[in-house]
Protein backbone atom coordinates (compact mmCIF):
# COMPACT_ATOMS: atom_id res chain seq x y z
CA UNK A 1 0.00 0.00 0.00
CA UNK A 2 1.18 3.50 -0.89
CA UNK A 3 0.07 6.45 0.58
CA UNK A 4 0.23 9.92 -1.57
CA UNK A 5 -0.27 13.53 -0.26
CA UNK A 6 -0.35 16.04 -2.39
CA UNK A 7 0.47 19.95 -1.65
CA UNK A 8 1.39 23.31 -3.52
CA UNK A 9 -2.00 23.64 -5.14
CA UNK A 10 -3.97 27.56 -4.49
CA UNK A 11 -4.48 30.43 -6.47
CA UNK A 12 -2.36 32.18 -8.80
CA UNK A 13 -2.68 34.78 -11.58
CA UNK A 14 -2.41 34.22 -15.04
CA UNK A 15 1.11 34.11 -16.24
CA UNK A 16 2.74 32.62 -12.37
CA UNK A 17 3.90 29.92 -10.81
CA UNK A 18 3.02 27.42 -8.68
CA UNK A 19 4.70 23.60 -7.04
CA UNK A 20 3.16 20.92 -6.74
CA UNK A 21 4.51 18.29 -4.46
CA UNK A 22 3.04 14.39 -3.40
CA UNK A 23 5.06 13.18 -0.61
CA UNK A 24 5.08 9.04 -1.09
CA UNK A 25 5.03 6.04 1.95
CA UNK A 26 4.42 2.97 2.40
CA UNK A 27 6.28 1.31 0.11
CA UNK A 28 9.86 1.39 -1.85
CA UNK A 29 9.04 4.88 -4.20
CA UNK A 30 11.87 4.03 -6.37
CA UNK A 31 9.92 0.83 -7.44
CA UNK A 32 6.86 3.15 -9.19
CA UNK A 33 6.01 5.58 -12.08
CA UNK A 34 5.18 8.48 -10.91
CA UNK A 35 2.35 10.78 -12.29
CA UNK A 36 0.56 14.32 -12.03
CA UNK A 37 -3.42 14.01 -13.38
CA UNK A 38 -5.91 16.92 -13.24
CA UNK A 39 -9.52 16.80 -13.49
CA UNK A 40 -12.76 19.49 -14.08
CA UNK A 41 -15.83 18.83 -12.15
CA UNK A 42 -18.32 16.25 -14.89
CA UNK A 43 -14.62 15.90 -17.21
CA UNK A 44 -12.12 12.54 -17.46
CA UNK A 45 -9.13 12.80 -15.42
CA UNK A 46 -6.21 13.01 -17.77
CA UNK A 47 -2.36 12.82 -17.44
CA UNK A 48 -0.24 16.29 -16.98
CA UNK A 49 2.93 14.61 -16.97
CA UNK A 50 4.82 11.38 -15.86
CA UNK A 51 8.18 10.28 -15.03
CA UNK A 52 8.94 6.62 -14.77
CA UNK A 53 11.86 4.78 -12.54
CA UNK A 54 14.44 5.29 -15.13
CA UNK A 55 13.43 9.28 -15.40
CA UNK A 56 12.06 9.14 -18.65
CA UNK A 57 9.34 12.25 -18.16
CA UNK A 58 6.27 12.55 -20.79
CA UNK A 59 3.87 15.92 -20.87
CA UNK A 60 0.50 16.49 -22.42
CA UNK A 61 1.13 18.83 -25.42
CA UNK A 62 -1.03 21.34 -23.28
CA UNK A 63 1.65 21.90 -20.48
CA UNK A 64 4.96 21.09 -22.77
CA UNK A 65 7.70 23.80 -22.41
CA UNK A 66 5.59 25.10 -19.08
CA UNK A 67 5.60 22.38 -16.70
CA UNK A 68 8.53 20.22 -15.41
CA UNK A 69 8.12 16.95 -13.15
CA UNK A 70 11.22 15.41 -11.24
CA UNK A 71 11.61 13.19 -8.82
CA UNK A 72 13.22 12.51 -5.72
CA UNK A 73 13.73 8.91 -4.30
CA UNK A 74 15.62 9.47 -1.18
CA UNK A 75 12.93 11.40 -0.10
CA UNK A 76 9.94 9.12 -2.22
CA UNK A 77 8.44 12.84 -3.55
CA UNK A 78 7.56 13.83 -7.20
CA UNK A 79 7.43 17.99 -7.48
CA UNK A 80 5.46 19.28 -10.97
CA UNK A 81 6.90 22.65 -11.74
CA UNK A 82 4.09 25.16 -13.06
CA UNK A 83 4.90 27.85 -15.28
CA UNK A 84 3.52 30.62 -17.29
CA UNK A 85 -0.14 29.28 -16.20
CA UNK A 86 -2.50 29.83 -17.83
CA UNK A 87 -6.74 30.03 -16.54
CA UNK A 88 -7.12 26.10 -18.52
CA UNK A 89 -4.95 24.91 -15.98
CA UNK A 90 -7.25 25.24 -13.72
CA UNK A 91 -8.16 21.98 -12.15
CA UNK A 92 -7.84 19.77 -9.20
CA UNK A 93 -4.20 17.59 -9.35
CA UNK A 94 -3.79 14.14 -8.35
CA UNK A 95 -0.61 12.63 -8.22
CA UNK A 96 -0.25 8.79 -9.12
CA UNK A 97 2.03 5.98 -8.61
CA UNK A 98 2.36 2.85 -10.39
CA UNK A 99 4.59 -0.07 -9.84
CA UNK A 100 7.15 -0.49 -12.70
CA UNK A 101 6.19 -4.29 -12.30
CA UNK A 102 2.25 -4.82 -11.66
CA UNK A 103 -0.66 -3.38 -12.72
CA UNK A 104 -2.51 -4.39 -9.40
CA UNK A 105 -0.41 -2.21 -7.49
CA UNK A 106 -2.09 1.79 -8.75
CA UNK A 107 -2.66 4.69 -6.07
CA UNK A 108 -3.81 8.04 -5.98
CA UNK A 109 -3.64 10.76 -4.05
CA UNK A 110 -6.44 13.01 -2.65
CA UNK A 111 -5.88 15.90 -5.11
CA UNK A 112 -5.48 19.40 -4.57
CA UNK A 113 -6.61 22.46 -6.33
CA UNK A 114 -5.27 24.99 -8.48
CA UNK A 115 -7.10 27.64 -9.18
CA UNK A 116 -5.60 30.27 -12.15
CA UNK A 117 -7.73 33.66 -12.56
CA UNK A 118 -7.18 37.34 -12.00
C-alpha cells in the first residue's frame, strides 16, 4: 500500500507559478512511475505529466515547455513545476504511482486544487 499527499495547489494569476509536491510512503518509491493528473468537475481525469523509474518524463502537449516533473527517491516525492499558467490549468491535481512491475499495485492521491484567474 502507498500512501500519496499532495500539496502546492492555491491560487495564482495568469502568467505565475506554482509547485506541486506528493510526498510518497508505504512502500519502496523508487519501485513506481510516478504521475501528475488533473480533473474538471463532470470531465475525465487526464495525465499532466509522468516520469517513470528510469526518469524518462512525458507531458501532455497542453503543459509542454511550461511544466517540469522530477523526482526525488531518497525522499519518495515527485514535485510538478508550473509555469507561465494559464486560466485552462485550472483543475484539481492528483498525483499517481504505479509499480514499474504490476498493474494491481495503482494509487492516488487526494488531489489538490489549483485555481488560475485574476
Amino acid at each position: 500500500q502507498v500512501q500519496l499527499v499532495e500539496s502546492g495547489g492555491g491560487l495564482v494569476q495568469p502568467g505565475g507559478s506554482l509547485r506541486l509536491s506528493c510526498a510518497a510512503s508505504g512502500s519502496i518509491f523508487s519501485l513506481y512511475h510516478m504521475g501528475w493528473y488533473r480533473q474538471n468537475p463532470g470531465k475525465q481525469r487526464k495525465l499532466v505529466a509522468s516520469i517513470t523509474t528510469l526518469l524518462t518524463t512525458n507531458y501532455a502537449d497542453s503543459v509542454k515547455g511550461r511544466f517540469t516533473i522530477s523526482r526525488d527517491n531518497a525522499k519518495s516525492m515527485v514535485h510538478l513545476e508550473m509555469n507561465s499558467l494559464k486560466p485552462e490549468d485550472t483543475a484539481v491535481y492528483y498525483c499517481n504511482a504505479k509499480h514499474s512491475m504490476s498493474k494491481k499495485y495503482d494509487y492516488w492521491g487526494q488531489g489538490t486544487q489549483v485555481t488560475v484567474s485574476s
